[in-house]
C-alpha atoms as a PDB file:
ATOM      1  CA  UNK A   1     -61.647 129.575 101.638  1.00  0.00           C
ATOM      2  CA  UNK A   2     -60.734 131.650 104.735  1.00  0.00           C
ATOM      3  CA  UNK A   3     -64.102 131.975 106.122  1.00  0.00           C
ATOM      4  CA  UNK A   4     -64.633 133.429 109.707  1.00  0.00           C
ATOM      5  CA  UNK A   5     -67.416 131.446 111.888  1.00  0.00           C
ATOM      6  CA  UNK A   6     -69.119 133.900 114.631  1.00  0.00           C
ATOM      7  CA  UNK A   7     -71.443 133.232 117.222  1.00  0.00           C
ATOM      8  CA  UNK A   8     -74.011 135.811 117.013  1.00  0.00           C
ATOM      9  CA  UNK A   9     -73.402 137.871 120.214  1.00  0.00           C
ATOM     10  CA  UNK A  10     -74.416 141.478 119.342  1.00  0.00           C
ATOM     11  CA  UNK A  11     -77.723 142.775 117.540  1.00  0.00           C
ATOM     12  CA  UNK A  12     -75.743 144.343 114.700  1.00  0.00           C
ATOM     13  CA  UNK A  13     -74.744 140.373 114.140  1.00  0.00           C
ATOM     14  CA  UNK A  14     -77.912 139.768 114.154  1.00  0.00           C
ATOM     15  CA  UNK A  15     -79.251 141.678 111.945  1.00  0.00           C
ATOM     16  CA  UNK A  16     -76.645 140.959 108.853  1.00  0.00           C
ATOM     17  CA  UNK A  17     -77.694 137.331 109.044  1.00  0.00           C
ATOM     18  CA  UNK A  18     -81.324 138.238 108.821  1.00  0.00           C
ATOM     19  CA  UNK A  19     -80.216 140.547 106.150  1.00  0.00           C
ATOM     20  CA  UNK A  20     -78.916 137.359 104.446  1.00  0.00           C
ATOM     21  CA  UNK A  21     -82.115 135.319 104.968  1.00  0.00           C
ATOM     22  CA  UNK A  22     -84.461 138.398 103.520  1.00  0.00           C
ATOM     23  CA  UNK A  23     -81.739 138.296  99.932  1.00  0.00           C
ATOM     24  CA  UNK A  24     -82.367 134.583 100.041  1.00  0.00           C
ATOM     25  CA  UNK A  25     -85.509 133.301 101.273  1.00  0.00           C
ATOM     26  CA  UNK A  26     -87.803 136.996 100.526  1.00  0.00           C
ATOM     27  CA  UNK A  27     -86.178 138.346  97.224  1.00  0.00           C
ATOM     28  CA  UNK A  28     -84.819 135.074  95.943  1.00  0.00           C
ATOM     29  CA  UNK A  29     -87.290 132.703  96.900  1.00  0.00           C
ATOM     30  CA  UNK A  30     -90.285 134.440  97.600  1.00  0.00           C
ATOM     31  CA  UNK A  31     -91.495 133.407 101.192  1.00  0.00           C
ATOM     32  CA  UNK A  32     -93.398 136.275 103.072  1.00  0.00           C
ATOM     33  CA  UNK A  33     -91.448 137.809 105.306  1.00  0.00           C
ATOM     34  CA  UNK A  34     -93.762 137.674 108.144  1.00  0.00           C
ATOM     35  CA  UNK A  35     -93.496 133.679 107.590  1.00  0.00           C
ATOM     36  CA  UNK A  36     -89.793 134.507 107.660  1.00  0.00           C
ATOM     37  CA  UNK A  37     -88.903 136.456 110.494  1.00  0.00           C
ATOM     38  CA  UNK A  38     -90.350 134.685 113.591  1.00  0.00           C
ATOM     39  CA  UNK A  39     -90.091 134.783 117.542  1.00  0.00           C
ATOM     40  CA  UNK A  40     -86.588 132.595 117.388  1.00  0.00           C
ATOM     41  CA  UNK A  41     -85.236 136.163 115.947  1.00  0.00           C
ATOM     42  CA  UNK A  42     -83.357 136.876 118.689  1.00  0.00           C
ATOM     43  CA  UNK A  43     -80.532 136.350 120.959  1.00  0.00           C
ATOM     44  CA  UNK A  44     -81.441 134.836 123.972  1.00  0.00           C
ATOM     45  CA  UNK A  45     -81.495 131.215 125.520  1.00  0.00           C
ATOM     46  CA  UNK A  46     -83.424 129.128 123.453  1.00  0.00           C
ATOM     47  CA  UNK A  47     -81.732 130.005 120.174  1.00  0.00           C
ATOM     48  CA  UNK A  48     -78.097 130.192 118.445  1.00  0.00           C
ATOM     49  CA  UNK A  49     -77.291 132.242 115.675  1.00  0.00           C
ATOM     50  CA  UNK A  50     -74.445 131.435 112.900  1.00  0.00           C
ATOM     51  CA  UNK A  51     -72.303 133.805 110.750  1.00  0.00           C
ATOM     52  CA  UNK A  52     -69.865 132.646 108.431  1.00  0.00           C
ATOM     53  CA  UNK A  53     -67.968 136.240 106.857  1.00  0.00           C
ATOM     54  CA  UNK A  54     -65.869 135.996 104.101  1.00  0.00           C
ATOM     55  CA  UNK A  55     -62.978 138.808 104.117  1.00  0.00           C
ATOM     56  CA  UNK A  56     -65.190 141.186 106.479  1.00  0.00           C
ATOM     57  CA  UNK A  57     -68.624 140.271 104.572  1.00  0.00           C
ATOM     58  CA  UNK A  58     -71.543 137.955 106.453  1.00  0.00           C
ATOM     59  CA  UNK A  59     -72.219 135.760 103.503  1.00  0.00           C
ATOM     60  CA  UNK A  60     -73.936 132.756 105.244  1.00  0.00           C
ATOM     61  CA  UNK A  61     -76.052 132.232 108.353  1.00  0.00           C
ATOM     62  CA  UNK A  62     -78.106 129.427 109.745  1.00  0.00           C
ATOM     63  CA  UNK A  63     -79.842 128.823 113.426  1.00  0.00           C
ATOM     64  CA  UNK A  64     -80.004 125.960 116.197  1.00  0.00           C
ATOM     65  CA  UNK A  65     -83.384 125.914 118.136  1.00  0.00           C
ATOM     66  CA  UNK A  66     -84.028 123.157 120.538  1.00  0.00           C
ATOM     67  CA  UNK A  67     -86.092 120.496 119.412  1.00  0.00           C
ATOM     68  CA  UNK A  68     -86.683 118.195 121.916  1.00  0.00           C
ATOM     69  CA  UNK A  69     -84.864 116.406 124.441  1.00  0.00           C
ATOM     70  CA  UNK A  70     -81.200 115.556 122.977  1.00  0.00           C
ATOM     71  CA  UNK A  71     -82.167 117.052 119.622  1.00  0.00           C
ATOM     72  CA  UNK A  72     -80.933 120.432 117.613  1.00  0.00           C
ATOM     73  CA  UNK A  73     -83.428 121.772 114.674  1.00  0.00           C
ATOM     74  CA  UNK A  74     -81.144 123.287 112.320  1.00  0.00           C
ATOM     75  CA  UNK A  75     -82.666 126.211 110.758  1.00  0.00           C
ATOM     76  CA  UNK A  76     -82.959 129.349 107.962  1.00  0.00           C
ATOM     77  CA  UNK A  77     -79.869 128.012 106.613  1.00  0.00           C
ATOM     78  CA  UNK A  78     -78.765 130.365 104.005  1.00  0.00           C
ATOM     79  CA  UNK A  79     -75.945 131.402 101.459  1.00  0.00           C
ATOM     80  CA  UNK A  80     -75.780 134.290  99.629  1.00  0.00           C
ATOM     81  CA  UNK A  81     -76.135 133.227  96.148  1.00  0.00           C
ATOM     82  CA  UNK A  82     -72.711 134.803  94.735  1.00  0.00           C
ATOM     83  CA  UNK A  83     -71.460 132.328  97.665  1.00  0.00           C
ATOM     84  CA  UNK A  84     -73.127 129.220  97.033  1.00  0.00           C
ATOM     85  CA  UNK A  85     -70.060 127.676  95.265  1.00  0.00           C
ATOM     86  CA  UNK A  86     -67.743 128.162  97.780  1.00  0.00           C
ATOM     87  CA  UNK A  87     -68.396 125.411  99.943  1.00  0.00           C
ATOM     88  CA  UNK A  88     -70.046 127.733 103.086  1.00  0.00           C
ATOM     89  CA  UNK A  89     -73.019 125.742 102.712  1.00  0.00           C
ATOM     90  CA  UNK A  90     -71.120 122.767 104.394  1.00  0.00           C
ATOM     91  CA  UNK A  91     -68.553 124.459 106.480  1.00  0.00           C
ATOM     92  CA  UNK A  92     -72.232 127.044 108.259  1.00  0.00           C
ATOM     93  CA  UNK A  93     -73.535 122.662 108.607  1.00  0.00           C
ATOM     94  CA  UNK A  94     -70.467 121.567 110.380  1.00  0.00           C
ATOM     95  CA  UNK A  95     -70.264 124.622 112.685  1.00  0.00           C
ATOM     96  CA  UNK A  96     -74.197 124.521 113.587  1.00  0.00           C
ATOM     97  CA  UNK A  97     -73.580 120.559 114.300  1.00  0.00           C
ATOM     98  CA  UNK A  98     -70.536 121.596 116.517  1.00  0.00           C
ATOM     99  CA  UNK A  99     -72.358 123.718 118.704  1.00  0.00           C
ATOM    100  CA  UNK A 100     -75.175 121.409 119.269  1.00  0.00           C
ATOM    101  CA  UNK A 101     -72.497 118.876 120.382  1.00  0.00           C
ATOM    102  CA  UNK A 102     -70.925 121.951 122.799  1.00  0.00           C
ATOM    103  CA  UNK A 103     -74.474 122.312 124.174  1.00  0.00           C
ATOM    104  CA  UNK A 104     -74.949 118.243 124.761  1.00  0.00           C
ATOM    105  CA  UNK A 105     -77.815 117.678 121.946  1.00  0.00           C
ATOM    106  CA  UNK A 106     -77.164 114.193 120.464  1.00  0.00           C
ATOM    107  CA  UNK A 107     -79.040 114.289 116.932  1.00  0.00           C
ATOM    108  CA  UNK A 108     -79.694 117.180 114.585  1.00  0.00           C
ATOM    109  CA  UNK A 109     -83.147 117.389 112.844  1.00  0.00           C
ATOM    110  CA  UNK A 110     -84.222 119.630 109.819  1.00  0.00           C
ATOM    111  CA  UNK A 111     -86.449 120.561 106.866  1.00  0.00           C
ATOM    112  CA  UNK A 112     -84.905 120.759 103.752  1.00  0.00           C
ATOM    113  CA  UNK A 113     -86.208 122.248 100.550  1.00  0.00           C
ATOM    114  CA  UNK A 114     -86.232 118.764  97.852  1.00  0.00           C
ATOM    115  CA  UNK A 115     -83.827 120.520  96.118  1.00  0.00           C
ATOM    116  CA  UNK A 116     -80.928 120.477  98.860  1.00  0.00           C
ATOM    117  CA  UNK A 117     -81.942 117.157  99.758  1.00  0.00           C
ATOM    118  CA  UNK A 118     -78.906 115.790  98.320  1.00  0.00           C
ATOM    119  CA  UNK A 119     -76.618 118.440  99.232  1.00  0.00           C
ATOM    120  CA  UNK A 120     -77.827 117.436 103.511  1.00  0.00           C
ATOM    121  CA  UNK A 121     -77.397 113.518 102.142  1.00  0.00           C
ATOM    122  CA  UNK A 122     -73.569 114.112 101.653  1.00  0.00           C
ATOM    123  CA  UNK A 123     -73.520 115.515 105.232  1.00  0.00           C
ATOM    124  CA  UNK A 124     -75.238 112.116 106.490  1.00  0.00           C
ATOM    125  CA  UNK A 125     -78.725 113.362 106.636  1.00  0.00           C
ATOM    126  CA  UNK A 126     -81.081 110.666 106.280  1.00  0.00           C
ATOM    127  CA  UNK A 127     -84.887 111.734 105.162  1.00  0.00           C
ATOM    128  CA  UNK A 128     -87.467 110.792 107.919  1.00  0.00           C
ATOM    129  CA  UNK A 129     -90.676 112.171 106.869  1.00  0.00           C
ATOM    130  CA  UNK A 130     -92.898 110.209 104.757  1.00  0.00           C
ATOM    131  CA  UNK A 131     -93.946 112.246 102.110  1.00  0.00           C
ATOM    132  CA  UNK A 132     -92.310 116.159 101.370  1.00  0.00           C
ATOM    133  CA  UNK A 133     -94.484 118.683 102.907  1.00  0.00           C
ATOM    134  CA  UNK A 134     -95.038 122.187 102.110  1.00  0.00           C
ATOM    135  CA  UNK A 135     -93.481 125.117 104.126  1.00  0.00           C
ATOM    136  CA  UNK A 136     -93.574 128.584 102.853  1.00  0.00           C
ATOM    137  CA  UNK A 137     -94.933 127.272  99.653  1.00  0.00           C
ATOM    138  CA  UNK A 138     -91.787 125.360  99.115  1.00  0.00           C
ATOM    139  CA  UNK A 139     -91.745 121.298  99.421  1.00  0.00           C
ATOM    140  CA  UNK A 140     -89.297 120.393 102.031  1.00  0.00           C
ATOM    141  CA  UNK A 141     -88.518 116.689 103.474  1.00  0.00           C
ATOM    142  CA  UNK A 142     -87.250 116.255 107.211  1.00  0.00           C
ATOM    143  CA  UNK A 143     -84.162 114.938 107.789  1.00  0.00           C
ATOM    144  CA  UNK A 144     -81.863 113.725 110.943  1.00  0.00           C
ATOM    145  CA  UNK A 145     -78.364 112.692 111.669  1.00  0.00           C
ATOM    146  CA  UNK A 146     -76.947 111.313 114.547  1.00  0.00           C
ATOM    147  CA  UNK A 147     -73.827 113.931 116.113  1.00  0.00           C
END
């Protein structure tokens, strides 16, 4: 795997990683968009955008928002399904938790669909909500690891 990591600088970036998120989360998974696209949609301050392209193609994006004091929210994590395989999943993780280092945050906090619980638990996620909880009609757990 030869996979390029960008910093999302430009709106053209910008727009192929909410590209990805529409294939995964609107046509794959079926979450409204408008629950989808939200005010962190942007590039400004309070938000960093991911791209990881693969031989000139974005095929996986995720998001750091601040959370609260010390703490990263990683978010709209996303592969493109013919991708999923490849590993980008881990290496879009590692790159998100790098930059939240970069920027001084301390622990890294997200929701996770049940179903890539495990895949977050090999990464050193540790569940922290009590019960899973419903977001977009999908049950997620929160998780957090130390950086």
């Amino acid at each position: 795997m030869a996979a390029e990591i960008v910093r999302v600088t430009t709106e053209e970036q910008l727009q192929q990683g909410l590209d990805i998120r529409k294939k995964v989360f609107v046509e794959e998974q079926n979450v409204p968009v408008e629950e989808e696209i939200d005010d962190f949609d942007k590039i400004g301050p309070d938000v960093n955008h991911v791209l990881l392209i693969d031989d000139g193609i974005s095929v996986a994006t995720g998001r750091l928002t601040y959370y609260r004091e010390g703490t990263a929210k990683m978010q709209r994590i996303a592969v493109l399904k013919e991708y999923r395989v490849k590993g980008y999943g881990r290496v879009l993780l590692l790159a998100l938790e790098e930059l939240a280092r970069e920027l001084g945050l301390e622990t890294s906090i997200l929701d996770a669909q049940c179903r890539a619980e495990e895949f977050y638990r090999k990464l050193g996620y540790e569940v922290i909500s009590e019960k899973p909880f419903y977001d977009a009609g999908i049950l997620h757990v929160r998780m957090q690891k130390k950086l």
